[in-house]
N, C-alpha and C. Protein backbone atom coordinates (compact mmCIF):
# COMPACT_ATOMS: atom_id res chain seq x y z
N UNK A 1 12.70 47.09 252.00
CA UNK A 1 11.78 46.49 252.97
C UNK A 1 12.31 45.11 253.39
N UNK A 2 12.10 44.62 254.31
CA UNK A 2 12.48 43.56 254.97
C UNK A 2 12.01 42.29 254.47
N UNK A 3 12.67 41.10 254.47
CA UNK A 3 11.75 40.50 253.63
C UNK A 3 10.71 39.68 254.24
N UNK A 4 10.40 39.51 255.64
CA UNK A 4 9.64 39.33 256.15
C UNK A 4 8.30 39.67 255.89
N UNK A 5 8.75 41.62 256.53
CA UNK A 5 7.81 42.30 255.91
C UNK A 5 6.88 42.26 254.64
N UNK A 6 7.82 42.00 253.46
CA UNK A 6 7.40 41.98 251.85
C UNK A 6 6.08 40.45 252.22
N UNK A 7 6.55 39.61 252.63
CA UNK A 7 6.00 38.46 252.78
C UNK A 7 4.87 37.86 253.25
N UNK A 8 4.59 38.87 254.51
CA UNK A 8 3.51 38.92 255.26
C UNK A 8 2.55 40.03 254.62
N UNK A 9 3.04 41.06 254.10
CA UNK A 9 2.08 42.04 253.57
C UNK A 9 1.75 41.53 252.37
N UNK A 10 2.60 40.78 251.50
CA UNK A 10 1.86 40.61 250.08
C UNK A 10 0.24 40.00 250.13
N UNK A 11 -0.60 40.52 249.32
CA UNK A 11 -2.18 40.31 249.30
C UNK A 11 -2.37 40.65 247.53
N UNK A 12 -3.66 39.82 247.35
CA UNK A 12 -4.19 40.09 246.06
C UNK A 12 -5.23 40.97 245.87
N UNK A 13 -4.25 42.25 245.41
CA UNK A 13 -4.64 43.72 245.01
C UNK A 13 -5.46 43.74 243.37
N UNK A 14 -6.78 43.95 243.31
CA UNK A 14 -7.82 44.02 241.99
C UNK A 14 -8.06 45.66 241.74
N UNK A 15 -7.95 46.17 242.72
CA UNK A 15 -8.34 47.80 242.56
C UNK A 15 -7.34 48.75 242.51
N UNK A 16 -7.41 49.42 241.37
CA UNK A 16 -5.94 49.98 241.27
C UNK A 16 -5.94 51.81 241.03
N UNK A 17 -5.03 52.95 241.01
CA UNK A 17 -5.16 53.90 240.66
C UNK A 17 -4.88 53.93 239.75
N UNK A 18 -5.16 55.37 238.94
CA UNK A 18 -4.74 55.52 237.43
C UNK A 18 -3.23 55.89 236.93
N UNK A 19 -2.45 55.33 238.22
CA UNK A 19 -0.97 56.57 237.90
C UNK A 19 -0.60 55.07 237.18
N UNK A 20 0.14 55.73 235.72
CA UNK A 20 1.04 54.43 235.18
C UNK A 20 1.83 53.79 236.29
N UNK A 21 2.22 52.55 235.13
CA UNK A 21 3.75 52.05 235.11
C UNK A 21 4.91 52.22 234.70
N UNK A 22 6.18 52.56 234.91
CA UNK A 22 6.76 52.76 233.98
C UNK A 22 7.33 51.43 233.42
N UNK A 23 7.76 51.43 231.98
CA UNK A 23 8.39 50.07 231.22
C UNK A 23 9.91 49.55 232.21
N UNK A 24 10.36 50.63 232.98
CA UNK A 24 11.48 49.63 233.90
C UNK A 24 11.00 49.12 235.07
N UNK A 25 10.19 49.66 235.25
CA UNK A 25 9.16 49.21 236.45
C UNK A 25 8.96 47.66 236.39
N UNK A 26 8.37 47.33 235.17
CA UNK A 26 8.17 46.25 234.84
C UNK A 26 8.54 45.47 234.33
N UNK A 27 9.90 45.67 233.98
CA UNK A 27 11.46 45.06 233.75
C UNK A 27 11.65 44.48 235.04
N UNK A 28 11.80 45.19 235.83
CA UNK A 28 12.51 45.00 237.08
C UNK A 28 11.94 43.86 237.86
N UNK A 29 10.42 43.89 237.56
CA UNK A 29 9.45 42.80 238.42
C UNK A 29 10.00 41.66 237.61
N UNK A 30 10.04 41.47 236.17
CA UNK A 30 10.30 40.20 235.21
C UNK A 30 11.30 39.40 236.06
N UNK A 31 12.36 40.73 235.61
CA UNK A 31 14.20 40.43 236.18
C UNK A 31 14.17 39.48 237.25
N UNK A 32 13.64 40.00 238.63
CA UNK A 32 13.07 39.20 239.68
C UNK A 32 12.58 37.99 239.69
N UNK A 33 11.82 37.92 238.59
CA UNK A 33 10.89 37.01 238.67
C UNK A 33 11.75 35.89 237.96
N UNK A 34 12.52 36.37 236.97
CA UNK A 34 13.43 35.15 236.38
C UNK A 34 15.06 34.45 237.35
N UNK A 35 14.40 35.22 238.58
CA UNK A 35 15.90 34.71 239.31
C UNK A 35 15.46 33.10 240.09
N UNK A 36 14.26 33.06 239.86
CA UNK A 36 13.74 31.97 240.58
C UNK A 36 14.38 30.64 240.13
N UNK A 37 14.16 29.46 241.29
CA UNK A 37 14.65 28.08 240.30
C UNK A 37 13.87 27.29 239.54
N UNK A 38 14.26 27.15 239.06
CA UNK A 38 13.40 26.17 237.75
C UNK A 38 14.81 24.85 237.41
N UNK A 39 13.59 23.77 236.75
CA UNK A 39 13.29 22.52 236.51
C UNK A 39 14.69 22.94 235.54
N UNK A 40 15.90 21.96 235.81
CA UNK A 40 17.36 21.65 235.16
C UNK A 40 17.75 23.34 234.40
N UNK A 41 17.34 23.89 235.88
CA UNK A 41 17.67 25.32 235.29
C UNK A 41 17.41 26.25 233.56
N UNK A 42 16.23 25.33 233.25
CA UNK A 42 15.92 25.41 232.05
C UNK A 42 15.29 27.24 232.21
N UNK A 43 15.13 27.80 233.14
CA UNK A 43 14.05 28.92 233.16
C UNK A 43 13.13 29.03 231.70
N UNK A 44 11.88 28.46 231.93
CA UNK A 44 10.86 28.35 230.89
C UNK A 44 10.19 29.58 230.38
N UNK A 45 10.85 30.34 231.62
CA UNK A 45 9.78 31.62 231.35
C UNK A 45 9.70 32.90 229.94
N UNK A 46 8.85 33.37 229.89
CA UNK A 46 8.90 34.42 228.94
C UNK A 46 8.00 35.58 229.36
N UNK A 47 8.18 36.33 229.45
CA UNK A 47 6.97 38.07 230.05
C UNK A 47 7.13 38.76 228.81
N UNK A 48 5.78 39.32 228.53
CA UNK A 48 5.35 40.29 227.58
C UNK A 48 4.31 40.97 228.42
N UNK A 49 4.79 42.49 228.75
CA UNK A 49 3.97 43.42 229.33
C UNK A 49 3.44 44.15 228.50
N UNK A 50 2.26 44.93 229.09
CA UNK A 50 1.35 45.53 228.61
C UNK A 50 0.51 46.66 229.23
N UNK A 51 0.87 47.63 228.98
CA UNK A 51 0.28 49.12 229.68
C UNK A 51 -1.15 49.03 228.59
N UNK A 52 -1.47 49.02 227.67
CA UNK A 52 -2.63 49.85 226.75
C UNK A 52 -3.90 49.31 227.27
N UNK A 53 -4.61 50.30 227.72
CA UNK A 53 -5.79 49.93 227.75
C UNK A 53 -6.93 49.25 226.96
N UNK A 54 -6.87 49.95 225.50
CA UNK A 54 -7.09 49.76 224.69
C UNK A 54 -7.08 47.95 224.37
N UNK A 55 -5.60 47.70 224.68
CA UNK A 55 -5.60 45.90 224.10
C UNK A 55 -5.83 45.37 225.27
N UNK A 56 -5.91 45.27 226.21
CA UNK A 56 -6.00 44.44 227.51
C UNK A 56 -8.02 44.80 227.18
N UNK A 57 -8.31 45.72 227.42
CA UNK A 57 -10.08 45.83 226.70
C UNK A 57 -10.48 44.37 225.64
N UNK A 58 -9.49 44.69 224.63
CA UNK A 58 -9.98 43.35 223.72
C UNK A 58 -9.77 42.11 224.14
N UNK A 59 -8.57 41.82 225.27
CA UNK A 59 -8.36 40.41 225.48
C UNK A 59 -9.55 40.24 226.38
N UNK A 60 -9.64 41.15 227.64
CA UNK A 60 -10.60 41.36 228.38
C UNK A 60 -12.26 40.52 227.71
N UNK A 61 -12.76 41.00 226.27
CA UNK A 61 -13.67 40.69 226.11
C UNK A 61 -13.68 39.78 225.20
N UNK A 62 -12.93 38.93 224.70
CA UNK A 62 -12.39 37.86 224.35
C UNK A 62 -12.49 36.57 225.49
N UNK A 63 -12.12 36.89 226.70
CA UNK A 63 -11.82 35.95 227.89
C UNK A 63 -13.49 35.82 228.22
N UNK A 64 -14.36 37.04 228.54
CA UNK A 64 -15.53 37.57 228.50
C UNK A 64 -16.23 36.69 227.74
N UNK A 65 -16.22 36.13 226.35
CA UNK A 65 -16.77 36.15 225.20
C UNK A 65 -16.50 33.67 225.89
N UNK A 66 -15.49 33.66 226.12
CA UNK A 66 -14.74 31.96 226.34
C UNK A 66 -16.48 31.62 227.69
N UNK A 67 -16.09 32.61 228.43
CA UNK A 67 -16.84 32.46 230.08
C UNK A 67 -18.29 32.15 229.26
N UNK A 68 -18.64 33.34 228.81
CA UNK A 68 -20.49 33.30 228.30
C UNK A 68 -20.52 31.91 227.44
N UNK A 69 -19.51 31.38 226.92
CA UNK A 69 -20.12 30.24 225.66
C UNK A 69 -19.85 29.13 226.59
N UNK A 70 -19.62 29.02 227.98
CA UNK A 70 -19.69 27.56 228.94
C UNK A 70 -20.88 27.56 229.19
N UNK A 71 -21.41 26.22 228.75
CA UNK A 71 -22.45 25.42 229.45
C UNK A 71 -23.12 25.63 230.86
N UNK A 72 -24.55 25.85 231.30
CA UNK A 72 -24.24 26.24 232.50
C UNK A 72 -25.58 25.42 233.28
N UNK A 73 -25.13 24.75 234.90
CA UNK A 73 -26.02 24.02 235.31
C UNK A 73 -27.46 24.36 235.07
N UNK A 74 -28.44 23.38 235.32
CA UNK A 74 -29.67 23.82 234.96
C UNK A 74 -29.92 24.04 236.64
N UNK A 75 -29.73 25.27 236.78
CA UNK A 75 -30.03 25.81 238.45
C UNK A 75 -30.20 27.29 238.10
N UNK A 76 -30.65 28.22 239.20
CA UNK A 76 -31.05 29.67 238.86
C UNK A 76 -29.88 30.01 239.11
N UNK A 77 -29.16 29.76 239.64
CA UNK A 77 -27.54 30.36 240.37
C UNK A 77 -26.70 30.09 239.24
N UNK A 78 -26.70 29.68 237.92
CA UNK A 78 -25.43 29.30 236.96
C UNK A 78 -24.98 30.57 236.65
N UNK A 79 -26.23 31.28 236.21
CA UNK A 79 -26.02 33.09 235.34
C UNK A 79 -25.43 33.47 235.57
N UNK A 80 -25.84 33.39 237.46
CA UNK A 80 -24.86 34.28 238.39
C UNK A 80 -23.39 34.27 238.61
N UNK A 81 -22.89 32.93 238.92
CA UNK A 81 -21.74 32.52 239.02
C UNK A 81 -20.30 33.20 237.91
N UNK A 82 -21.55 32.82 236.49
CA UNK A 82 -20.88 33.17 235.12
C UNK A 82 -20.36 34.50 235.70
N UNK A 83 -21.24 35.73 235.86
CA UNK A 83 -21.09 36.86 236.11
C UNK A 83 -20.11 37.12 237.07
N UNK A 84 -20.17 36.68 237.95
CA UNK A 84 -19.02 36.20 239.01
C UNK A 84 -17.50 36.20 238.54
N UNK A 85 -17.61 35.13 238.11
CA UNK A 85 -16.07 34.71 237.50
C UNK A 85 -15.83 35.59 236.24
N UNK A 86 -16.66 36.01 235.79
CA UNK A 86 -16.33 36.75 234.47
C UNK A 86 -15.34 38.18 235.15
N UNK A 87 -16.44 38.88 236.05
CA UNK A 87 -15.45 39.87 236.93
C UNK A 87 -14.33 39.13 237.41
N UNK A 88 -13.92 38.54 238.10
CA UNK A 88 -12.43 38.28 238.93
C UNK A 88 -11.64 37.44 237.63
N UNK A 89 -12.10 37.31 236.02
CA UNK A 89 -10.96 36.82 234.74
C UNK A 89 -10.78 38.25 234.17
N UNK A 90 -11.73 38.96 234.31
CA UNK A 90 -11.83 40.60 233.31
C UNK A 90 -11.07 41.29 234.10
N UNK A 91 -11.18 41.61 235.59
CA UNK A 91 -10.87 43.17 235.84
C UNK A 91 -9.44 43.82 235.63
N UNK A 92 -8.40 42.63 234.92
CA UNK A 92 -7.27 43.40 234.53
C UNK A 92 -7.51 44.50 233.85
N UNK A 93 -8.01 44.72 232.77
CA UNK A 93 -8.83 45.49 231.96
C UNK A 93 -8.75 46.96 232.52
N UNK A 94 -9.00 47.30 233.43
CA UNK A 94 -8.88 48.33 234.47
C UNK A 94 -7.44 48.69 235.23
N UNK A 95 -6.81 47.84 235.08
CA UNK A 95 -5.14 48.49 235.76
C UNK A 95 -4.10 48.63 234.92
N UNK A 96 -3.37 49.48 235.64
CA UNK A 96 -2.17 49.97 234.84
C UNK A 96 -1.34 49.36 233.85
N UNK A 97 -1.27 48.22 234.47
CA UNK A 97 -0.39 47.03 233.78
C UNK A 97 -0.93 45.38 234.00
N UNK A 98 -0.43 44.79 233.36
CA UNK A 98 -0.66 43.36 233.03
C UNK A 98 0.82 42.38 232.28
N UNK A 99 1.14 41.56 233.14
CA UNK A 99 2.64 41.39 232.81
C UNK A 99 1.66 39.32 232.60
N UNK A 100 2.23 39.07 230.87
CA UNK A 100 1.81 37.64 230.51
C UNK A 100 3.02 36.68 230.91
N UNK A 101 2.68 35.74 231.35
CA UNK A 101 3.65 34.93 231.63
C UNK A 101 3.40 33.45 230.81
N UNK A 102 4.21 33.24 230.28
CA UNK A 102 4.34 31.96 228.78
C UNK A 102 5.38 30.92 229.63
N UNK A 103 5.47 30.08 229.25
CA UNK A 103 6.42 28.62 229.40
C UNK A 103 6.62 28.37 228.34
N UNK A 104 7.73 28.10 228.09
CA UNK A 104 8.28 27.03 226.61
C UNK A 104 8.65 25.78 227.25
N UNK A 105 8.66 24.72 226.33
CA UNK A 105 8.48 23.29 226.38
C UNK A 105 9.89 22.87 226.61
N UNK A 106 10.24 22.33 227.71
CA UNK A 106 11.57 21.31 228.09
C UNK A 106 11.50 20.37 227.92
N UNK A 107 13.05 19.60 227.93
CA UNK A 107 13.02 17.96 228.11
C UNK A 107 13.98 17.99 229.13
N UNK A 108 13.66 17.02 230.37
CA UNK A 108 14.08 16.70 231.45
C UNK A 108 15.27 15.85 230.88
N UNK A 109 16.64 15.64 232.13
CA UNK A 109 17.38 14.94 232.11
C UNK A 109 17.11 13.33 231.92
N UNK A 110 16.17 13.42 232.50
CA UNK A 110 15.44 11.63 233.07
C UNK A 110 15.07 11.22 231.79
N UNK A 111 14.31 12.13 230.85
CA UNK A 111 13.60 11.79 229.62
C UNK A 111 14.76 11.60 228.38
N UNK A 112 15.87 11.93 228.45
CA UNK A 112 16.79 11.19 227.62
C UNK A 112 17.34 9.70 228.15
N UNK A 113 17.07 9.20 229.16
CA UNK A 113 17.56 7.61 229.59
C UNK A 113 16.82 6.80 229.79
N UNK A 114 15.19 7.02 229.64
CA UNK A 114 14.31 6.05 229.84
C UNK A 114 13.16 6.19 228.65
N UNK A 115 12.70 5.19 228.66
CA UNK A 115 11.25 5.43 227.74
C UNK A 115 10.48 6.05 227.92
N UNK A 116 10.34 6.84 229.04
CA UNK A 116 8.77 7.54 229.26
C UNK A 116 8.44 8.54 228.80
N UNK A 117 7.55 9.06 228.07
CA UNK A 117 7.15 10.12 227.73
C UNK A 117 7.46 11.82 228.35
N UNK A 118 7.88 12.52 227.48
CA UNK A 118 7.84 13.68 228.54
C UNK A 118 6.32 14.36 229.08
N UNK A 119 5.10 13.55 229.17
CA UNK A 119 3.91 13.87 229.76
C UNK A 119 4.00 12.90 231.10
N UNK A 120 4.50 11.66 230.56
CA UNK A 120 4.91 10.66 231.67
C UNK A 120 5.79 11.12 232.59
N UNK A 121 6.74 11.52 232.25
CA UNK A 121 7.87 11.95 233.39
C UNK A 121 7.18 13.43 233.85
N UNK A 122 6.63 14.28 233.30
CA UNK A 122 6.43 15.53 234.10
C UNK A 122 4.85 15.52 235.04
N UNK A 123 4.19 14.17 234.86
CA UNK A 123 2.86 13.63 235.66
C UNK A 123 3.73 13.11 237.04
N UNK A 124 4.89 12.34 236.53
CA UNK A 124 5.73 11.27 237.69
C UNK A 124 6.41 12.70 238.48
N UNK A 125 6.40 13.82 237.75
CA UNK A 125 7.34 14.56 238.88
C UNK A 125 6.52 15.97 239.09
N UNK A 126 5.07 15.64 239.41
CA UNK A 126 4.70 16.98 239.78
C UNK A 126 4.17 18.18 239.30
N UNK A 127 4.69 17.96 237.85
CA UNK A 127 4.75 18.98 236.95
C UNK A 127 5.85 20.23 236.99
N UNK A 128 7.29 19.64 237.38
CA UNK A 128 8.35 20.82 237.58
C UNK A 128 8.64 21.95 236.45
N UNK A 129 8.03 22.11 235.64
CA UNK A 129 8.01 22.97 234.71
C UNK A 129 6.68 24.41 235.47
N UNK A 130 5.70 23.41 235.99
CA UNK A 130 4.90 24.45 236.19
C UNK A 130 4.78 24.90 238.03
N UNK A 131 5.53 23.95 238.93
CA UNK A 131 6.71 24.10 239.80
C UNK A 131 7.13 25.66 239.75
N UNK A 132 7.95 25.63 238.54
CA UNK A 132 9.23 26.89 238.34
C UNK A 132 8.43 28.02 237.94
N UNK A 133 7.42 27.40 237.57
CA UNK A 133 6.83 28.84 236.72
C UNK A 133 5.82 29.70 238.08
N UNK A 134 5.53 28.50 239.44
CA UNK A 134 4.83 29.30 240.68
C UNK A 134 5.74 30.25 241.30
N UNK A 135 7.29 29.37 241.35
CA UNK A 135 8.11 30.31 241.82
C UNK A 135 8.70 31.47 241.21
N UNK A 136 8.50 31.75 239.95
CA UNK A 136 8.96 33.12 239.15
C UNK A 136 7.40 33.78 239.49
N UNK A 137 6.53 33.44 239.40
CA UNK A 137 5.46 34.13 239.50
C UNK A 137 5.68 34.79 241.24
N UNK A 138 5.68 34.12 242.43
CA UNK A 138 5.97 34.56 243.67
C UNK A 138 6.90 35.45 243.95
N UNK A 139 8.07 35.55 243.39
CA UNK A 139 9.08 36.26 243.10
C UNK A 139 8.74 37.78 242.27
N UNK A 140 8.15 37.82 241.43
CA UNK A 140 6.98 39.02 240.98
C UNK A 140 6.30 39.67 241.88
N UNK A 141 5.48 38.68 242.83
CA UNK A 141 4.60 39.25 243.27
C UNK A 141 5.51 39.67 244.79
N UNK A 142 6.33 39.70 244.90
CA UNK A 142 7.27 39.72 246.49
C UNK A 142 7.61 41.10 245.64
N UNK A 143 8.23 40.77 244.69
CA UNK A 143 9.33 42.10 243.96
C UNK A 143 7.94 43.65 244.16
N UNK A 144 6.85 43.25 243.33
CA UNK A 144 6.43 44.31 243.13
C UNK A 144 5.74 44.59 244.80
N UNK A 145 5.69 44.07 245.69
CA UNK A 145 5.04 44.67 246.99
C UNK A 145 6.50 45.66 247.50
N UNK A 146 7.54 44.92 247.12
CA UNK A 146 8.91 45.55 247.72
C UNK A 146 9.07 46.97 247.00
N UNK A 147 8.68 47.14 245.97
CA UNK A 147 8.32 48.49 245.43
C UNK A 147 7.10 49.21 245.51
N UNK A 148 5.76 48.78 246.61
CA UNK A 148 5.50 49.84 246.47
C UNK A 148 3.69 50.01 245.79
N UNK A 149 3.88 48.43 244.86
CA UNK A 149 3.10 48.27 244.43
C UNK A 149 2.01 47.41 244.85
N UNK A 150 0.37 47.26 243.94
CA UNK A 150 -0.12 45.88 244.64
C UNK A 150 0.01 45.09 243.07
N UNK A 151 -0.30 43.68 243.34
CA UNK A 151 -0.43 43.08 242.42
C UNK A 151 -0.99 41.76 242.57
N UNK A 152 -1.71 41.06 241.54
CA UNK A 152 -2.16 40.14 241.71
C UNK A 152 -2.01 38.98 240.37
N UNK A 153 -2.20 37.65 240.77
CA UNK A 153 -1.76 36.74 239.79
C UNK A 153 -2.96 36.02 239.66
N UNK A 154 -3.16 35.86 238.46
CA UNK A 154 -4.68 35.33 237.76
C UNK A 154 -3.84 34.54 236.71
N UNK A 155 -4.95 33.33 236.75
CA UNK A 155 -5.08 32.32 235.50
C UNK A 155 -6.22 32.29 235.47
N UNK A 156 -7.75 32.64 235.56
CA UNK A 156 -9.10 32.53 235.09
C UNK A 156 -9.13 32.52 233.58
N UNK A 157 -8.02 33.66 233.25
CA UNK A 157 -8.33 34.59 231.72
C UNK A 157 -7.30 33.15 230.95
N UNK A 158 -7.22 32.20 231.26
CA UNK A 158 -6.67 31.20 230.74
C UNK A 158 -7.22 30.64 229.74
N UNK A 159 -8.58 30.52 230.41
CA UNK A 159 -9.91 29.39 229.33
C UNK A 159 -9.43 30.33 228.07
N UNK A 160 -8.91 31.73 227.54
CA UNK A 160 -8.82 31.88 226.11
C UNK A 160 -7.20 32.05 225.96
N UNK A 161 -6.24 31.54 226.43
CA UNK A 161 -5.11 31.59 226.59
C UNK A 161 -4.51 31.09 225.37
N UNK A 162 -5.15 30.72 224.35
CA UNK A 162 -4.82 30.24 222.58
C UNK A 162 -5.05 31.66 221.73
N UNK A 163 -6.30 32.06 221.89
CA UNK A 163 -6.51 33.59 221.76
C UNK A 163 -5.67 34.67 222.04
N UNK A 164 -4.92 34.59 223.41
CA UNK A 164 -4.50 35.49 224.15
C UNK A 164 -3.26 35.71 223.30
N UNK A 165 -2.73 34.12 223.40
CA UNK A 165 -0.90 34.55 222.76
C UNK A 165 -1.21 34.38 221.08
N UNK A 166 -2.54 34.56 220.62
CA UNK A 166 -2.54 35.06 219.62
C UNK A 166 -2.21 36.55 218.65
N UNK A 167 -3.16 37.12 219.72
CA UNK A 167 -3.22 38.45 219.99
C UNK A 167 -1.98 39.28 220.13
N UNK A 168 -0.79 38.49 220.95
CA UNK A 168 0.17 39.06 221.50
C UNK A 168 1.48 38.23 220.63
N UNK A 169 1.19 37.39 219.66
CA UNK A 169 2.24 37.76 218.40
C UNK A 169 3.10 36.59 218.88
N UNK A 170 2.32 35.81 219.72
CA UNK A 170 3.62 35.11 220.69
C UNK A 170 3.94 33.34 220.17
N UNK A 171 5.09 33.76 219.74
CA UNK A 171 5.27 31.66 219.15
C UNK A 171 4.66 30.78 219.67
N UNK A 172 4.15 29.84 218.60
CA UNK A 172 2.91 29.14 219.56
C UNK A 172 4.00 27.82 220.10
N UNK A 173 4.62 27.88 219.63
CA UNK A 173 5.75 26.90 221.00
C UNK A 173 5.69 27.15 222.78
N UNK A 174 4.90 28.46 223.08
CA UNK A 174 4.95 28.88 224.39
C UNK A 174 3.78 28.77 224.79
N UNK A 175 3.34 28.25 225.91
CA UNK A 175 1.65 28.39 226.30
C UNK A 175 1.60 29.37 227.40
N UNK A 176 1.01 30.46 227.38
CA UNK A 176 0.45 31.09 228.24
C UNK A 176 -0.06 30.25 229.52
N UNK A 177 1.06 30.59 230.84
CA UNK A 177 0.14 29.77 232.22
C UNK A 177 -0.09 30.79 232.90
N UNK A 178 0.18 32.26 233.03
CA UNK A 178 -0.22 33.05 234.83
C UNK A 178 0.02 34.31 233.76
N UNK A 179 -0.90 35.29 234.23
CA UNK A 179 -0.86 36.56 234.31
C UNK A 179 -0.88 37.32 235.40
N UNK A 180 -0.07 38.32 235.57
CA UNK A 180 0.24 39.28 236.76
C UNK A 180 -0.28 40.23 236.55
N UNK A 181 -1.28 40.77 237.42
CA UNK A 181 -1.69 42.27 237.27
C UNK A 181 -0.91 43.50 238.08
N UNK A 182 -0.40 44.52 237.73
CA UNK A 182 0.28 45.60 238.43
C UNK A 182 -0.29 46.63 238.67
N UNK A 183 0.01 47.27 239.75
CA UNK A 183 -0.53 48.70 239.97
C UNK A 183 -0.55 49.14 241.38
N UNK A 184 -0.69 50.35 241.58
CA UNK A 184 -0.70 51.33 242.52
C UNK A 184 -2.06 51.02 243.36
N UNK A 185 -2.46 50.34 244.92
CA UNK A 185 -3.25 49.85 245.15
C UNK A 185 -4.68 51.12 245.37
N UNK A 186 -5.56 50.92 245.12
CA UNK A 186 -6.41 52.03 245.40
C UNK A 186 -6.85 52.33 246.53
N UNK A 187 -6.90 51.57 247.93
CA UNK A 187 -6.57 51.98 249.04
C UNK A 187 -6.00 50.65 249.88
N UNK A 188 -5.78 50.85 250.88
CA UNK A 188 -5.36 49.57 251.41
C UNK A 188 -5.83 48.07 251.83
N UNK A 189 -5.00 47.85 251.14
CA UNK A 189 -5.87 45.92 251.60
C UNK A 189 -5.02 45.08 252.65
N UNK A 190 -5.43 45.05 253.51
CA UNK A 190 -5.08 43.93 254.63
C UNK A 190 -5.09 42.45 253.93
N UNK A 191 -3.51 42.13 254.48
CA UNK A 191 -3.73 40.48 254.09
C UNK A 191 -4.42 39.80 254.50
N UNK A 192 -5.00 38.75 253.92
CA UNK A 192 -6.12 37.76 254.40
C UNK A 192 -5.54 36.98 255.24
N UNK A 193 -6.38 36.81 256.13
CA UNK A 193 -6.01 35.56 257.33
C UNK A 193 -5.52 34.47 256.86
N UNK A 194 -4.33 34.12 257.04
CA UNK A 194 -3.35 32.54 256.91
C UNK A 194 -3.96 31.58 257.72
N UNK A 195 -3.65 29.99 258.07
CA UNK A 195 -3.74 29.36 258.63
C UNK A 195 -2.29 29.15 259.12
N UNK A 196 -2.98 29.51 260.61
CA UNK A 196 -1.98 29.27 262.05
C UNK A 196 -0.92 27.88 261.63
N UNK A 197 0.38 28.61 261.57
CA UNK A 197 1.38 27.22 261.76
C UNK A 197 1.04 26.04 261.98
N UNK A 198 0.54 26.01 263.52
CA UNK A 198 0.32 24.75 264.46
C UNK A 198 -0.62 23.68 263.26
N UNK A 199 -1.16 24.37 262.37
CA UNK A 199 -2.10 23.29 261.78
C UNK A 199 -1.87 23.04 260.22
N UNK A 200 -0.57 23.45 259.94
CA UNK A 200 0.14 22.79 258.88
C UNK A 200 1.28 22.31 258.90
N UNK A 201 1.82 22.53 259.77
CA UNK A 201 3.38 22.31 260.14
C UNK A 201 3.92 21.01 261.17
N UNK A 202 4.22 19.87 260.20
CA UNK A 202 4.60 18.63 261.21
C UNK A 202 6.23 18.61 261.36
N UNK A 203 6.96 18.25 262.41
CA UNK A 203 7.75 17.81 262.43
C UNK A 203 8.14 16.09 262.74
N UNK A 204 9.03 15.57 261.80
CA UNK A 204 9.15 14.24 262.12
C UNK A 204 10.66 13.66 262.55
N UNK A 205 10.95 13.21 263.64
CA UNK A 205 11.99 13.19 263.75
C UNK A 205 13.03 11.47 263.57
């Protein structure tokens, strides 16, 4: 597919069919996803996929379990909201696949010649660690439309993201930042309306 094409069609797909994934399937999206650039070429990234229904169910109600124990305005609308967001952190739970995406901890070039903290230097620059980690994630989500697939990228299910890479065995040197959901879209979704060039785009000469 063109990559235009891939670009303009990509949309965030929640409804999925029941046909698996296969495990190269979801190699292949990683692969992609690690060609991206990252911060002194450190690539931070790490993917641990996951077909079982079964365990994505338990993280599912784990994330479920983080949402219900927040505090909630004293208004009639809080319940609701909860319920709200609880669906759009849960509904991985329901698709084929779920690909975790972790960061491990760098030290910048800058942070060996000056005093500043590496919280200091990665506040002073943006956060290029988590920079690299939008662009491996975009790169996923381009890869898997170019095959065929839909997919969507969630951090809601974050609030239990200590839990999560518990669960999943994962060195706690790495913090869980983005999860990718995969799958076969269940019917078609039109991309959402962009904002027209003319009203983001300056030129300065």
């Amino acid at each position: 597919m063109d990559f235009i094409d891939v670009a303009q069609k990509r949309t965030s797909v929640r409804s999925y069919t029941d046909e698996g994934i296969a495990r190269d399937t979801l190699r292949e999206i990683c692969r992609i996803g690690g060609l991206a650039p990252s911060v002194n070429n450190f690539q931070p990234w790490r993917f641990v996929a996951m077909t079982s229904r079964e365990k994505m169910s338990e993280i599912a109600a784990v994330v479920a379990q983080k949402i219900e124990a927040l505090p909630e305005k004293n208004c009639e609308v809080g319940e609701q909201i909860k319920k709200q967001v609880e669906y759009f952190s849960t509904f991985f739970e329901k698709a084929p696949a779920v690909i975790f995406v972790f960061s491990s901890p760098y030290e910048s070039v800058l942070e060996q010649g000056v005093t500043l903290t590496h919280d200091e230097v990665n506040r002073m620059r943006a956060y290029p660690d988590m920079q690299s980690i939008g662009a491996c994630v975009q790169n996923m989500l381009l890869a898997a439309v170019n095959m065929g697939l839909g997919a969507c990228w969630m951090s809601s299910p974050l609030i239990a993201k200590q839990e999560i890479a518990k669960m999943l065995n994962v060195d706690s040197n790495c913090e869980l930042v983005a999860m990718v959901v995969v799958g076969y879209a269940s019917h078609d979704f039109p991309p959402k309306q962009k904002k027209e060039i003319d009203t983001i785009f300056e030129f300065v000469s």
